[in-house]
PDB file of N, CA and C in Angstrom:
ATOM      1  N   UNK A   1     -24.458 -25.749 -17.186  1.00  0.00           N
ATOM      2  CA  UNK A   1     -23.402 -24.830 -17.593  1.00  0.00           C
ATOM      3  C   UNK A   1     -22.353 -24.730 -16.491  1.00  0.00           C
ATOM      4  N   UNK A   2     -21.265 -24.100 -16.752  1.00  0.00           N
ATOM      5  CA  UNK A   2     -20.117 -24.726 -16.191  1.00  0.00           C
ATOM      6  C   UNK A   2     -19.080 -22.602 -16.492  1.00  0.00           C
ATOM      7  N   UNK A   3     -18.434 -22.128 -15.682  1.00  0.00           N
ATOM      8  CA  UNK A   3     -18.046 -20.811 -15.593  1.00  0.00           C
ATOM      9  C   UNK A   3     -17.343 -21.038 -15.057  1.00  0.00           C
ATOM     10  N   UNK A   4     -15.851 -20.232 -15.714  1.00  0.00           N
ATOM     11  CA  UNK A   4     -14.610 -19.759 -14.938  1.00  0.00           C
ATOM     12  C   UNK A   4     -13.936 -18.601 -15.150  1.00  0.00           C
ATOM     13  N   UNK A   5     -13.292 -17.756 -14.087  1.00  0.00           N
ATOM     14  CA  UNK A   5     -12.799 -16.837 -13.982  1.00  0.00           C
ATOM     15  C   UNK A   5     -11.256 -17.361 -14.317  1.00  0.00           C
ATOM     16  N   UNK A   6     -10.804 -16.911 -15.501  1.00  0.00           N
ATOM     17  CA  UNK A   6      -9.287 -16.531 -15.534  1.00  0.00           C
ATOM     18  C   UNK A   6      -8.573 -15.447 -15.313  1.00  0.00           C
ATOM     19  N   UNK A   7      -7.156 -16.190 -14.880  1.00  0.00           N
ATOM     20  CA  UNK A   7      -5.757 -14.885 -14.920  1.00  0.00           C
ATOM     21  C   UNK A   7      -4.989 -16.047 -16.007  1.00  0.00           C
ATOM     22  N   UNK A   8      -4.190 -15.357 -16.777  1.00  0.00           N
ATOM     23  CA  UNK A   8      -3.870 -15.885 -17.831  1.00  0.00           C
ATOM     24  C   UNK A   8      -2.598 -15.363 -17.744  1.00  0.00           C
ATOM     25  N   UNK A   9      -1.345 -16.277 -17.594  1.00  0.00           N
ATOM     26  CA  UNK A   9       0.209 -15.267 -18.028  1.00  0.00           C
ATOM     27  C   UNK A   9       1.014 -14.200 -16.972  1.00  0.00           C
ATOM     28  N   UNK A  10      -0.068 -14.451 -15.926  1.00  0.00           N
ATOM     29  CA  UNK A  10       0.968 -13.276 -14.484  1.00  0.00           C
ATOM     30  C   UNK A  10       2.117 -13.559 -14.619  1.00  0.00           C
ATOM     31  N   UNK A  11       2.508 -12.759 -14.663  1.00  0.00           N
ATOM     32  CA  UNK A  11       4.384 -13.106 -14.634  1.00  0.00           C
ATOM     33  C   UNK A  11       5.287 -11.783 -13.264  1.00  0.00           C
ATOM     34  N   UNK A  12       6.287 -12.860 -12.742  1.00  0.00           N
ATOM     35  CA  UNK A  12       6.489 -12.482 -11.676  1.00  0.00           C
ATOM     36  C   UNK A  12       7.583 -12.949 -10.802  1.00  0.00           C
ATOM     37  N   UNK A  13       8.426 -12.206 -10.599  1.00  0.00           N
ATOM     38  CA  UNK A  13       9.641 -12.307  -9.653  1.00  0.00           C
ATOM     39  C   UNK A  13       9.629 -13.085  -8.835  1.00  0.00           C
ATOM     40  N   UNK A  14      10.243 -13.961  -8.035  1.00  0.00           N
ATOM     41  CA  UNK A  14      10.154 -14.453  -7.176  1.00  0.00           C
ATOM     42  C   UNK A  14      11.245 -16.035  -6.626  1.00  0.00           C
ATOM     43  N   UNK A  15      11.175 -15.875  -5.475  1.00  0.00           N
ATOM     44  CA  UNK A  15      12.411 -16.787  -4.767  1.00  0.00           C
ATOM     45  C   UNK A  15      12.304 -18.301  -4.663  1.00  0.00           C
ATOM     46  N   UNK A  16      11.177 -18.591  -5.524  1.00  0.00           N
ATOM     47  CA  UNK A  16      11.397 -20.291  -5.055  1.00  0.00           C
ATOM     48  C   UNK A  16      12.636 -21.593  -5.411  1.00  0.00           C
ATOM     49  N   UNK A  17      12.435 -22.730  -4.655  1.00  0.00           N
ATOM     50  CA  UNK A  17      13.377 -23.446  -5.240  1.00  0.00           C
ATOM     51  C   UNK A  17      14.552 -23.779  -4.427  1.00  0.00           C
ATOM     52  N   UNK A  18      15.038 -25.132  -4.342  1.00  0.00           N
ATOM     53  CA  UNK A  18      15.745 -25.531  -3.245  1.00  0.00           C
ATOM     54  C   UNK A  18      17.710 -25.531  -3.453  1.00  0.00           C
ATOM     55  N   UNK A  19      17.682 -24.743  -4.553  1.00  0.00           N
ATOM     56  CA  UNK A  19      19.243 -24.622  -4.852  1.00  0.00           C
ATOM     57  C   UNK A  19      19.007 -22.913  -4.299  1.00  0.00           C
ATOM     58  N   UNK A  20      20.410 -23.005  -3.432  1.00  0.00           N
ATOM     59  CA  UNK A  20      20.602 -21.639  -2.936  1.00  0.00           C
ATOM     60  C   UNK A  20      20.478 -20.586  -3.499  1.00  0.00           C
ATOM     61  N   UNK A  21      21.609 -20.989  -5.513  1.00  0.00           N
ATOM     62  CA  UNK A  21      21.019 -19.291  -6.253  1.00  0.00           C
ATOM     63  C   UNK A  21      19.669 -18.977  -6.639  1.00  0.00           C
ATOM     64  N   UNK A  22      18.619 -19.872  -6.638  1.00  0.00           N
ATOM     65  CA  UNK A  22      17.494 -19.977  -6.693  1.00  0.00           C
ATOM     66  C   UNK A  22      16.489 -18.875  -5.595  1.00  0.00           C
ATOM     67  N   UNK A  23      17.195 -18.954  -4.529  1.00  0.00           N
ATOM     68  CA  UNK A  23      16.593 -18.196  -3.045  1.00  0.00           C
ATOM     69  C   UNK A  23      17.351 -17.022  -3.433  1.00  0.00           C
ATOM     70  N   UNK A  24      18.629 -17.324  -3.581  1.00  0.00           N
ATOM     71  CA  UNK A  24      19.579 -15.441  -4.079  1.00  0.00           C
ATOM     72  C   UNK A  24      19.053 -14.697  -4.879  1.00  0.00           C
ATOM     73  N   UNK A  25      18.943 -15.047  -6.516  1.00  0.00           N
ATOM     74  CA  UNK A  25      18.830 -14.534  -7.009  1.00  0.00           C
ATOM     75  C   UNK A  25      17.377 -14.636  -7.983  1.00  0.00           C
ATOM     76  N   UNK A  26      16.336 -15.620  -7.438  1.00  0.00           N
ATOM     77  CA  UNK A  26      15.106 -15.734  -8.004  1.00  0.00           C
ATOM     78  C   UNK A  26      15.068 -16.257  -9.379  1.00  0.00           C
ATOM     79  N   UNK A  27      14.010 -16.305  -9.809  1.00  0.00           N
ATOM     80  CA  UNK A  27      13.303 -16.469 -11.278  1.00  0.00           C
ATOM     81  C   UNK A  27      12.132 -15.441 -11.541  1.00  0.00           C
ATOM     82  N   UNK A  28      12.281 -15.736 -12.990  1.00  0.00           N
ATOM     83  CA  UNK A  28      10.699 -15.408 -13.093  1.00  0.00           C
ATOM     84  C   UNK A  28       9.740 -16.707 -13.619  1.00  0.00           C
ATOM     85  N   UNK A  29       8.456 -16.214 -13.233  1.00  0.00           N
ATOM     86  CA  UNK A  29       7.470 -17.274 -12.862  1.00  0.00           C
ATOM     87  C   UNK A  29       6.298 -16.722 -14.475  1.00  0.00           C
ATOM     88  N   UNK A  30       5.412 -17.645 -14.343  1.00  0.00           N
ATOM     89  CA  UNK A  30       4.377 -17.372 -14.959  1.00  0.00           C
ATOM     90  C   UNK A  30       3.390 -18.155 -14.721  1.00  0.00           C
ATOM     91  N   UNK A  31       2.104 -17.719 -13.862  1.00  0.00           N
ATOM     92  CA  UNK A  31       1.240 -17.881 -13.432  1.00  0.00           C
ATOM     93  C   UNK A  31      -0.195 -18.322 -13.847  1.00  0.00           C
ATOM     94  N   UNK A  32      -0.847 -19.308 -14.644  1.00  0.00           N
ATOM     95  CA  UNK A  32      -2.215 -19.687 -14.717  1.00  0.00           C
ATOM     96  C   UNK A  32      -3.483 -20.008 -14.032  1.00  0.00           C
ATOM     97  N   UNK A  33      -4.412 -19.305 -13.828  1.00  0.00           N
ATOM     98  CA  UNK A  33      -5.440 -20.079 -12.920  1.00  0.00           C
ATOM     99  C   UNK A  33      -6.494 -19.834 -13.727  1.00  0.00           C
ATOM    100  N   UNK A  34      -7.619 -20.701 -13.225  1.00  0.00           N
ATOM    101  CA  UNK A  34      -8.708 -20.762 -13.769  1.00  0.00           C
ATOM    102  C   UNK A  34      -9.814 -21.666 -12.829  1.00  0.00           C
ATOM    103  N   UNK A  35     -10.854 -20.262 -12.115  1.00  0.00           N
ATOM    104  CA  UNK A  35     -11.668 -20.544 -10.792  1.00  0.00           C
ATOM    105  C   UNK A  35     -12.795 -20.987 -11.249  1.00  0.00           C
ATOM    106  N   UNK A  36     -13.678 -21.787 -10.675  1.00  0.00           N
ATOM    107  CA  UNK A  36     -15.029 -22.203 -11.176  1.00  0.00           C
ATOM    108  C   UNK A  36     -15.719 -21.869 -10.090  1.00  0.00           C
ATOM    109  N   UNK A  37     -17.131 -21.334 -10.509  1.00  0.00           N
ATOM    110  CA  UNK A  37     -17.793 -20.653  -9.457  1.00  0.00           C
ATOM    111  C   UNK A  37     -19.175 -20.251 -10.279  1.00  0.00           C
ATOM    112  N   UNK A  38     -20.623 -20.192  -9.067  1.00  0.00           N
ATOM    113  CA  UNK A  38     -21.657 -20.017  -9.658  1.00  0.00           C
ATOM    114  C   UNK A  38     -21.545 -18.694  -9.869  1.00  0.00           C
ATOM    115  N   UNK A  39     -21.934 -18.716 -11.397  1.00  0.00           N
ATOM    116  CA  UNK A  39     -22.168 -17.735 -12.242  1.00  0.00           C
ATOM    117  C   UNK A  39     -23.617 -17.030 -12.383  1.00  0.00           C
ATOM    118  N   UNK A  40     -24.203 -17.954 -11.971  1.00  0.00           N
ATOM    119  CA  UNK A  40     -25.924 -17.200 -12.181  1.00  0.00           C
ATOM    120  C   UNK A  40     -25.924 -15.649 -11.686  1.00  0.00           C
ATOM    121  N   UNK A  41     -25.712 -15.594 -10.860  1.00  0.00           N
ATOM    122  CA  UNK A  41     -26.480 -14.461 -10.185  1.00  0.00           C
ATOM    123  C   UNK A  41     -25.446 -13.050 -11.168  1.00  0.00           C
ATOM    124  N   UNK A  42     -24.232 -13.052 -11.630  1.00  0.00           N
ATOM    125  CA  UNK A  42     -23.757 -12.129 -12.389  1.00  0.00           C
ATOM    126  C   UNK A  42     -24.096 -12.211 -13.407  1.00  0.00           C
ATOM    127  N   UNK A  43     -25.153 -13.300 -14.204  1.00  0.00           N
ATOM    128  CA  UNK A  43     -25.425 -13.337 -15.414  1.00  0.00           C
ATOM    129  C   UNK A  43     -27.025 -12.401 -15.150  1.00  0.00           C
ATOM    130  N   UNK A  44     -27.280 -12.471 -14.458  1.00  0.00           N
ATOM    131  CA  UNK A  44     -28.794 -11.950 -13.937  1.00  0.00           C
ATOM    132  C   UNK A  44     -28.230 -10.447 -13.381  1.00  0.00           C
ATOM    133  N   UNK A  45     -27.803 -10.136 -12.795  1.00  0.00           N
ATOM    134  CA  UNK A  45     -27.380  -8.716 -12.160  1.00  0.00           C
ATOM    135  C   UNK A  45     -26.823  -7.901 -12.913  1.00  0.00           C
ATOM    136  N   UNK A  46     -25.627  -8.339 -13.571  1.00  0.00           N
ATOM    137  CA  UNK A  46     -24.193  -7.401 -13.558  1.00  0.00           C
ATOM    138  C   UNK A  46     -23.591  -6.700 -12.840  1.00  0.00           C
ATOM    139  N   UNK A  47     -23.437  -7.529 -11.701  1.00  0.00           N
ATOM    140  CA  UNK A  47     -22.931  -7.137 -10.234  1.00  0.00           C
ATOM    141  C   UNK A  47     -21.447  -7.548 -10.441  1.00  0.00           C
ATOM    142  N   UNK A  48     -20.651  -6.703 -10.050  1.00  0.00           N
ATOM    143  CA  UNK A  48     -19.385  -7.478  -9.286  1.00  0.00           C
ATOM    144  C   UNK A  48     -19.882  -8.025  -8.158  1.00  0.00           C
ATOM    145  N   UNK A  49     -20.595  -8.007  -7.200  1.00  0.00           N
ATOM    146  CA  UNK A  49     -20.799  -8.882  -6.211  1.00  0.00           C
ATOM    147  C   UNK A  49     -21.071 -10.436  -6.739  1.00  0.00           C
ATOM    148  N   UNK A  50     -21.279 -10.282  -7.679  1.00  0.00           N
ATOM    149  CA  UNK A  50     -21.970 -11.551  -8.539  1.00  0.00           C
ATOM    150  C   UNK A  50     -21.346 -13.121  -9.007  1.00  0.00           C
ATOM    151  N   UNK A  51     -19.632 -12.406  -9.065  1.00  0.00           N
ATOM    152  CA  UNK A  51     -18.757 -13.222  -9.916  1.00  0.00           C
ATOM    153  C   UNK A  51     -17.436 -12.915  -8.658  1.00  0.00           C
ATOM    154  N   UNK A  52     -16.590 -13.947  -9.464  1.00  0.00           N
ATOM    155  CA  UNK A  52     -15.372 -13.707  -8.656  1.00  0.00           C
ATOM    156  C   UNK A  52     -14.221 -12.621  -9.371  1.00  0.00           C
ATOM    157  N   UNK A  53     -13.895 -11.817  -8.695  1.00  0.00           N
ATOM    158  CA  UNK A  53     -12.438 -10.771  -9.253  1.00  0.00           C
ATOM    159  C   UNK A  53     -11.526 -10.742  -9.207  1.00  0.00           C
ATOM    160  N   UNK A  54     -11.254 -11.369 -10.917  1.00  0.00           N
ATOM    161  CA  UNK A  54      -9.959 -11.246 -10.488  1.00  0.00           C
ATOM    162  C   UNK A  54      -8.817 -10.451 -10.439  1.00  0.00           C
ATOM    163  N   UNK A  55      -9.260  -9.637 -10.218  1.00  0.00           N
ATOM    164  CA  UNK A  55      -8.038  -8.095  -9.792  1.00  0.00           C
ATOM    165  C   UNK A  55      -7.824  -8.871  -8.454  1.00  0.00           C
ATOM    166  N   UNK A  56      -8.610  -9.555  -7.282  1.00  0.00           N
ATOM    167  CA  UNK A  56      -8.417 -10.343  -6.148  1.00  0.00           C
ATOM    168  C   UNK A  56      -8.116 -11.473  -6.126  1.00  0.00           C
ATOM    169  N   UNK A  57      -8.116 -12.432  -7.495  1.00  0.00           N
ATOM    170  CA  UNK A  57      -6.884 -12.921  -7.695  1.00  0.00           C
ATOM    171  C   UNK A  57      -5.783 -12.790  -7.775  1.00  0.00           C
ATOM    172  N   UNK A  58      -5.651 -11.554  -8.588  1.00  0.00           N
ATOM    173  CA  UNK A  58      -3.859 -11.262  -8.756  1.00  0.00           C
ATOM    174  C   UNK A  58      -3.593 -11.234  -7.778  1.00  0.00           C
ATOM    175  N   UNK A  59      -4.183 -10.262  -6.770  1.00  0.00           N
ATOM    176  CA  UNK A  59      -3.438 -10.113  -5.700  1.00  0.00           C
ATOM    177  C   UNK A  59      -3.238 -11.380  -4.826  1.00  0.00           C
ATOM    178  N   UNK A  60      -4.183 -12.307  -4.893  1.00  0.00           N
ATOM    179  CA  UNK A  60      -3.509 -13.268  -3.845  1.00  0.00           C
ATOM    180  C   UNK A  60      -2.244 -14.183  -4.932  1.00  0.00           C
ATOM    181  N   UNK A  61      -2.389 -14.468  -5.794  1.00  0.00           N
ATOM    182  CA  UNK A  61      -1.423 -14.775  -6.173  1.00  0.00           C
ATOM    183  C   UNK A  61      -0.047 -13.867  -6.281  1.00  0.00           C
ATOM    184  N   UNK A  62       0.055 -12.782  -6.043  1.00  0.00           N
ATOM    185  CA  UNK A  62       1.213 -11.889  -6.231  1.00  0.00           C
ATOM    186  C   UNK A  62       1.316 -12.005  -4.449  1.00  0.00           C
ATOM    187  N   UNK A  63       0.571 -11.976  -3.985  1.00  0.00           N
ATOM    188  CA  UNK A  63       1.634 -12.054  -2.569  1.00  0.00           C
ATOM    189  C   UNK A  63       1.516 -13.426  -2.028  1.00  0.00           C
ATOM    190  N   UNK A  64       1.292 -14.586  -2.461  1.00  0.00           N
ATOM    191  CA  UNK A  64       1.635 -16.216  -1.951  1.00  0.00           C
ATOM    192  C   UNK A  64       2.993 -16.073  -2.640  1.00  0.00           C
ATOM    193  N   UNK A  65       3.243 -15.863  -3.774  1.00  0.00           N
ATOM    194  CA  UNK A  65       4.183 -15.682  -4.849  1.00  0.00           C
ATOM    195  C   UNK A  65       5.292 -15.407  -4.217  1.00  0.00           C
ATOM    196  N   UNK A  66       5.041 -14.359  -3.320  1.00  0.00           N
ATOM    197  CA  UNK A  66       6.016 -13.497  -2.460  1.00  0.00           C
ATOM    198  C   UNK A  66       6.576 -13.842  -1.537  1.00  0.00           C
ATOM    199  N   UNK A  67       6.119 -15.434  -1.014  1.00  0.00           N
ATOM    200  CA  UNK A  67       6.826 -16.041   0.186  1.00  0.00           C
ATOM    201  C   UNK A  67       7.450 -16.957  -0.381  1.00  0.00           C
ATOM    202  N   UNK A  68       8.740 -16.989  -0.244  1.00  0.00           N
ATOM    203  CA  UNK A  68       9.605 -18.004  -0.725  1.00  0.00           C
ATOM    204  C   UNK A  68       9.309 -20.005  -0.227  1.00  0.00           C
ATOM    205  N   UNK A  69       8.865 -20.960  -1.433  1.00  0.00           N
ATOM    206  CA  UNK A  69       8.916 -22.009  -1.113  1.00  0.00           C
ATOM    207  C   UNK A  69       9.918 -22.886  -1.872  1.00  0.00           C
ATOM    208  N   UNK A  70      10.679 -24.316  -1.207  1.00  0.00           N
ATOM    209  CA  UNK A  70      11.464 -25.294  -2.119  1.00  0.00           C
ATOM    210  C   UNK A  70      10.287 -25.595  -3.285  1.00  0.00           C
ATOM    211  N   UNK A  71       9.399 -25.837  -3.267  1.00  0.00           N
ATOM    212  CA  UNK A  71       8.484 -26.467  -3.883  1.00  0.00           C
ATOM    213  C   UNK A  71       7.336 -25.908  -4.578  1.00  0.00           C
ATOM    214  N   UNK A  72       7.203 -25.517  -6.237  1.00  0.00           N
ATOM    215  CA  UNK A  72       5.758 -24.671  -6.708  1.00  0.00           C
ATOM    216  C   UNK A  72       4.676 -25.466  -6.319  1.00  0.00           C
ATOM    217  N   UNK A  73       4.945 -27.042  -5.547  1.00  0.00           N
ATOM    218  CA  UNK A  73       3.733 -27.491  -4.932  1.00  0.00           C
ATOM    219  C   UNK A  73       3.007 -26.481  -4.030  1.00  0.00           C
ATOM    220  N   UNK A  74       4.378 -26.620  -2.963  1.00  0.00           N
ATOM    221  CA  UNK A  74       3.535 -25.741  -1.806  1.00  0.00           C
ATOM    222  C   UNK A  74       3.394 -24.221  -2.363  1.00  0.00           C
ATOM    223  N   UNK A  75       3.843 -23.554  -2.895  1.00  0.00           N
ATOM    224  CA  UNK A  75       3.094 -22.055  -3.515  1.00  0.00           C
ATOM    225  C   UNK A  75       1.686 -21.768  -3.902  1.00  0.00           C
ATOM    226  N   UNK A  76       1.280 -23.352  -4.864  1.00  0.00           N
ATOM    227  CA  UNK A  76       0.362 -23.163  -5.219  1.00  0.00           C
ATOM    228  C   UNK A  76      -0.809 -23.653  -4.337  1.00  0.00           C
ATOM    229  N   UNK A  77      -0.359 -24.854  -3.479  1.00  0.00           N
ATOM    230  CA  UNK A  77      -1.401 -25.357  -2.194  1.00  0.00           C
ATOM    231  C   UNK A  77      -2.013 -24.037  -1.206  1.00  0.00           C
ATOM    232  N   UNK A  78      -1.095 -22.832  -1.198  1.00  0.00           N
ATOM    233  CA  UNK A  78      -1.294 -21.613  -0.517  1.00  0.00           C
ATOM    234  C   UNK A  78      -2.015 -20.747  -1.149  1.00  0.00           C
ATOM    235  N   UNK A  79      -1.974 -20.469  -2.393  1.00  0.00           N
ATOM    236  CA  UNK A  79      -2.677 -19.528  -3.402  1.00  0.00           C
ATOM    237  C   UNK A  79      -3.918 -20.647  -3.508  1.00  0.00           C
ATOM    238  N   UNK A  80      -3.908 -21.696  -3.080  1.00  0.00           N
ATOM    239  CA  UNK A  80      -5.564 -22.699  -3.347  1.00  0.00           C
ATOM    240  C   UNK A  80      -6.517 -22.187  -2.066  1.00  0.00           C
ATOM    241  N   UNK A  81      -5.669 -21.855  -1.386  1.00  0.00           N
ATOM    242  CA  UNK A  81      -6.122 -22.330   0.324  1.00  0.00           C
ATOM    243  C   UNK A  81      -6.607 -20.270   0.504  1.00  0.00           C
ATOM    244  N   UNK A  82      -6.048 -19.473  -0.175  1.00  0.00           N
ATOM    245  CA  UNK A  82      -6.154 -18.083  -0.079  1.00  0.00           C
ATOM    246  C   UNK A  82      -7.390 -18.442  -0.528  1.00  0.00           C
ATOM    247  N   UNK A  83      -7.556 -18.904  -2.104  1.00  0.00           N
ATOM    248  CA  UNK A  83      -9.238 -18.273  -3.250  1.00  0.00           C
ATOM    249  C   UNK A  83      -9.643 -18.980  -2.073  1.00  0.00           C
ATOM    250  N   UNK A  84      -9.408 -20.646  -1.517  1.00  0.00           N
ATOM    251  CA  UNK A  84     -10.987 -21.043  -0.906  1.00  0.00           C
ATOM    252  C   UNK A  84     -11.141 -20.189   0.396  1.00  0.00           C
ATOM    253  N   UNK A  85     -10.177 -19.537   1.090  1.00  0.00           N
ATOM    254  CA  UNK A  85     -10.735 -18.816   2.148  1.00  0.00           C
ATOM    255  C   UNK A  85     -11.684 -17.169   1.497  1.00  0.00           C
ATOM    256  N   UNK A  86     -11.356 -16.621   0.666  1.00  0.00           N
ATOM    257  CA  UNK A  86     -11.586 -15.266   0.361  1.00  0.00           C
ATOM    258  C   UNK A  86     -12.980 -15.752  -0.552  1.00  0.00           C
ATOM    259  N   UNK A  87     -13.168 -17.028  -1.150  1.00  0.00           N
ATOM    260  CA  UNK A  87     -14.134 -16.949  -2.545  1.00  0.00           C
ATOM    261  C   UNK A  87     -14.529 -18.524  -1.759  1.00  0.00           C
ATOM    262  N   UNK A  88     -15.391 -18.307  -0.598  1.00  0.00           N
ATOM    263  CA  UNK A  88     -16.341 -19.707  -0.238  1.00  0.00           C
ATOM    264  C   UNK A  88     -16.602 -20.535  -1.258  1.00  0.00           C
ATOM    265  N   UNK A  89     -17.671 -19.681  -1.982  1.00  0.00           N
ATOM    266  CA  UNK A  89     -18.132 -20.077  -2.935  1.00  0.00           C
ATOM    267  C   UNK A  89     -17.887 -20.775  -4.362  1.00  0.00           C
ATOM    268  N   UNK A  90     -16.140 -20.823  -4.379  1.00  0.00           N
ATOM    269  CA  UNK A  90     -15.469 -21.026  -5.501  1.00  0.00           C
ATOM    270  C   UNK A  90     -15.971 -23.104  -5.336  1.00  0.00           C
ATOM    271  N   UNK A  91     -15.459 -22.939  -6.510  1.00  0.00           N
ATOM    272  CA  UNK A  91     -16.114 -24.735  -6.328  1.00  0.00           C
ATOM    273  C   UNK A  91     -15.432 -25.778  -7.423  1.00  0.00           C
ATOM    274  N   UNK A  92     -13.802 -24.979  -7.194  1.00  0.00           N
ATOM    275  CA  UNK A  92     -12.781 -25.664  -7.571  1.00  0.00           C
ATOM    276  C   UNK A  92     -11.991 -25.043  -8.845  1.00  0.00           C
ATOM    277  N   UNK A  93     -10.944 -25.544  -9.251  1.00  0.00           N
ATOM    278  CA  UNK A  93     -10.444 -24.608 -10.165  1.00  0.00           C
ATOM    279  C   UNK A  93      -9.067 -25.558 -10.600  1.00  0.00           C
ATOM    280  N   UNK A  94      -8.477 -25.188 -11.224  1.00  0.00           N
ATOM    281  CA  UNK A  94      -7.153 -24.993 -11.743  1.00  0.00           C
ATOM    282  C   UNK A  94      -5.861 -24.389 -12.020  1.00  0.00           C
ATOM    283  N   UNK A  95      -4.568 -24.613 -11.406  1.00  0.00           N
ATOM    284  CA  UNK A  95      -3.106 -23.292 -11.060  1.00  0.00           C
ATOM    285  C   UNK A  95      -2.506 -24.091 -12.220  1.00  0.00           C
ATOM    286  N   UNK A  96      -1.254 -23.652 -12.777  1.00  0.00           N
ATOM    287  CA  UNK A  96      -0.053 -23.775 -13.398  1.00  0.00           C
ATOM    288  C   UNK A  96       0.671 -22.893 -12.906  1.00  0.00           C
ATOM    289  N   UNK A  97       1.735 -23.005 -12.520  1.00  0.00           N
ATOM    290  CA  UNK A  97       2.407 -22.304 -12.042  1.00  0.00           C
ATOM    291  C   UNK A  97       4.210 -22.590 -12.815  1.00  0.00           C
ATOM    292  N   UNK A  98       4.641 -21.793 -13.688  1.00  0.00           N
ATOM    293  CA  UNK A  98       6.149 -22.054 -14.582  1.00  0.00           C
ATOM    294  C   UNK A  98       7.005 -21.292 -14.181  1.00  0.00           C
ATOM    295  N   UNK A  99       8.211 -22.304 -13.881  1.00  0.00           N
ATOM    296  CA  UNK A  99       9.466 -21.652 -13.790  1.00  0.00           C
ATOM    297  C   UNK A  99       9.717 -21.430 -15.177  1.00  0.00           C
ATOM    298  N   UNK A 100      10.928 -19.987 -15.370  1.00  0.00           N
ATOM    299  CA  UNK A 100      10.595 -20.075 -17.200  1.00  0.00           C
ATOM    300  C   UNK A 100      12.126 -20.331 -17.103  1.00  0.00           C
ATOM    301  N   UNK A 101      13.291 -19.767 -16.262  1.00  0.00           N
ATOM    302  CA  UNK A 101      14.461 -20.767 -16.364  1.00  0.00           C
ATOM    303  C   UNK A 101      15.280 -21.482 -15.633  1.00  0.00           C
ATOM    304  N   UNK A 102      14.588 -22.911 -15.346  1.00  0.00           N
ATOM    305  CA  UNK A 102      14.671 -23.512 -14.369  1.00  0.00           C
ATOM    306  C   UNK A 102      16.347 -23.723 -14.507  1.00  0.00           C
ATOM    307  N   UNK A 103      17.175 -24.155 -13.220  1.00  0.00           N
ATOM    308  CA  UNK A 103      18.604 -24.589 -12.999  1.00  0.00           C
ATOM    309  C   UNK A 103      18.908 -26.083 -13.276  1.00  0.00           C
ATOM    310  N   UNK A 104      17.985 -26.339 -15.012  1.00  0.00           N
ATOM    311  CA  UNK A 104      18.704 -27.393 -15.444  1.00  0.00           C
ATOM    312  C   UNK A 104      19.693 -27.350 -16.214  1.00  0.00           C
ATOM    313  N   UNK A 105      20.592 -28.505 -16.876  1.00  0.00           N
ATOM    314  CA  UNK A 105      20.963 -28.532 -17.944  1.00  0.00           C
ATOM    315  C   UNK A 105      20.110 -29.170 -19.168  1.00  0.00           C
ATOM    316  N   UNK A 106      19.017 -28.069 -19.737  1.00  0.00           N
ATOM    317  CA  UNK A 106      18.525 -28.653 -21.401  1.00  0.00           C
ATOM    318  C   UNK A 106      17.944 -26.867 -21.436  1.00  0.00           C
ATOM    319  N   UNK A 107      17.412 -27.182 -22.649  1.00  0.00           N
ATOM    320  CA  UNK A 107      17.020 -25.864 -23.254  1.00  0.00           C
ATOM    321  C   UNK A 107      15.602 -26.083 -23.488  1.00  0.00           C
ATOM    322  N   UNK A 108      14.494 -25.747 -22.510  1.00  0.00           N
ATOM    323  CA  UNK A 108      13.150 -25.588 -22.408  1.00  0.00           C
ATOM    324  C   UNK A 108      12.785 -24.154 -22.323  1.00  0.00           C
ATOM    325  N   UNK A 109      11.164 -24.245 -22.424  1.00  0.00           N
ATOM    326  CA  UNK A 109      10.433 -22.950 -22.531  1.00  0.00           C
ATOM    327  C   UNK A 109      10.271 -22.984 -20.812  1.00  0.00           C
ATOM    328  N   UNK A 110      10.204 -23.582 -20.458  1.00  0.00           N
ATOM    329  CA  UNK A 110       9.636 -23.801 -18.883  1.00  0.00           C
ATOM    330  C   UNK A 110       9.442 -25.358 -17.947  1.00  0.00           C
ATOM    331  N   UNK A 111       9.580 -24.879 -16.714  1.00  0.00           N
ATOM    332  CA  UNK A 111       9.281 -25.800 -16.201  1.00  0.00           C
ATOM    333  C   UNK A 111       7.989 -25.890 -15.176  1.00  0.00           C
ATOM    334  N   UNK A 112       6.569 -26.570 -14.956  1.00  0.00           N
ATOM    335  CA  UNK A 112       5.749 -26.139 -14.224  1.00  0.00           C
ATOM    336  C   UNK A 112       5.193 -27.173 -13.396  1.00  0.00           C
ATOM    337  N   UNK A 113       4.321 -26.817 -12.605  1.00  0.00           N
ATOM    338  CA  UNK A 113       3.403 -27.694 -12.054  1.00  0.00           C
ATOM    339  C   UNK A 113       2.173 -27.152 -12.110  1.00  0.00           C
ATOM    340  N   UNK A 114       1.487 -28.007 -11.703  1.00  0.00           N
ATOM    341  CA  UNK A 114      -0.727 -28.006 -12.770  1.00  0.00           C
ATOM    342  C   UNK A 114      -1.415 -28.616 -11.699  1.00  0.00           C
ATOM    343  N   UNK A 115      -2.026 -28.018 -10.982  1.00  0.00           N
ATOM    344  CA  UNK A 115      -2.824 -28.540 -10.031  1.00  0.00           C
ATOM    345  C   UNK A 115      -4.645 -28.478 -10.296  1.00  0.00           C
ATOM    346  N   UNK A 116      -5.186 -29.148 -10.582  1.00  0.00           N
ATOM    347  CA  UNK A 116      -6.560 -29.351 -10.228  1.00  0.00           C
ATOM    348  C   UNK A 116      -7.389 -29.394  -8.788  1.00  0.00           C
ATOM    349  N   UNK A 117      -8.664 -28.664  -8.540  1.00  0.00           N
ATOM    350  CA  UNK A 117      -8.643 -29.253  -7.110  1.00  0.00           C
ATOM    351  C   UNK A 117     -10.750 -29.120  -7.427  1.00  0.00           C
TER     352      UNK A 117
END
């Protein structure tokens, strides 16, 4: 068996992006993850000690979010590098991370990047 903790849809202010009005005046974002991690012991307990929380997801994703990068690469390499420091135990996962109106010219729902690790 195979368990993951989702955040589904964070949505959220923020400065990324290497065109200047981008740093001025921000976007909004919308945020996916999905942590994999042993589950046994919360299936046996019903511990929060048991599982991973993500109320402590949001938060690391709401403040990586919060430091301005050119790149949702590096945003999300930082929000990877937060769960594996805070959640040892995590044992890999999945980000999306969407600009919803990126500074192109076409008419999309979004623009993102999808990291596996």
């Amino acid at each position: 068996m195979k368990c993951c903790v989702e955040v589904n849809g964070l949505k959220m202010h923020a400065f990324h992006g290497v065109m200047p009005e981008e740093r001025a005046t921000g976007n909004l974002y919308t945020v996916d993850l999905s942590v994999v991690y042993p589950f046994e012991e919360a299936m046996r307990s019903d511990n929060l000690n048991g599982t991973i929380n993500y109320a402590l997801l949001c938060d690391i994703i709401r403040h990586e979010m919060l430091i301005p990068s050119d790149l949702l690469e590096h945003a999300a390499g930082r929000i990877i590098a937060s769960i594996q420091r805070e959640f040892p135990e995590c044992r890999g996962g999945k980000i999306r991370i969407a600009k919803t109106v990126p500074p192109i010219d076409a008419v999309v729902d979004s623009c993102a990047v999808s990291i596996e690790w």
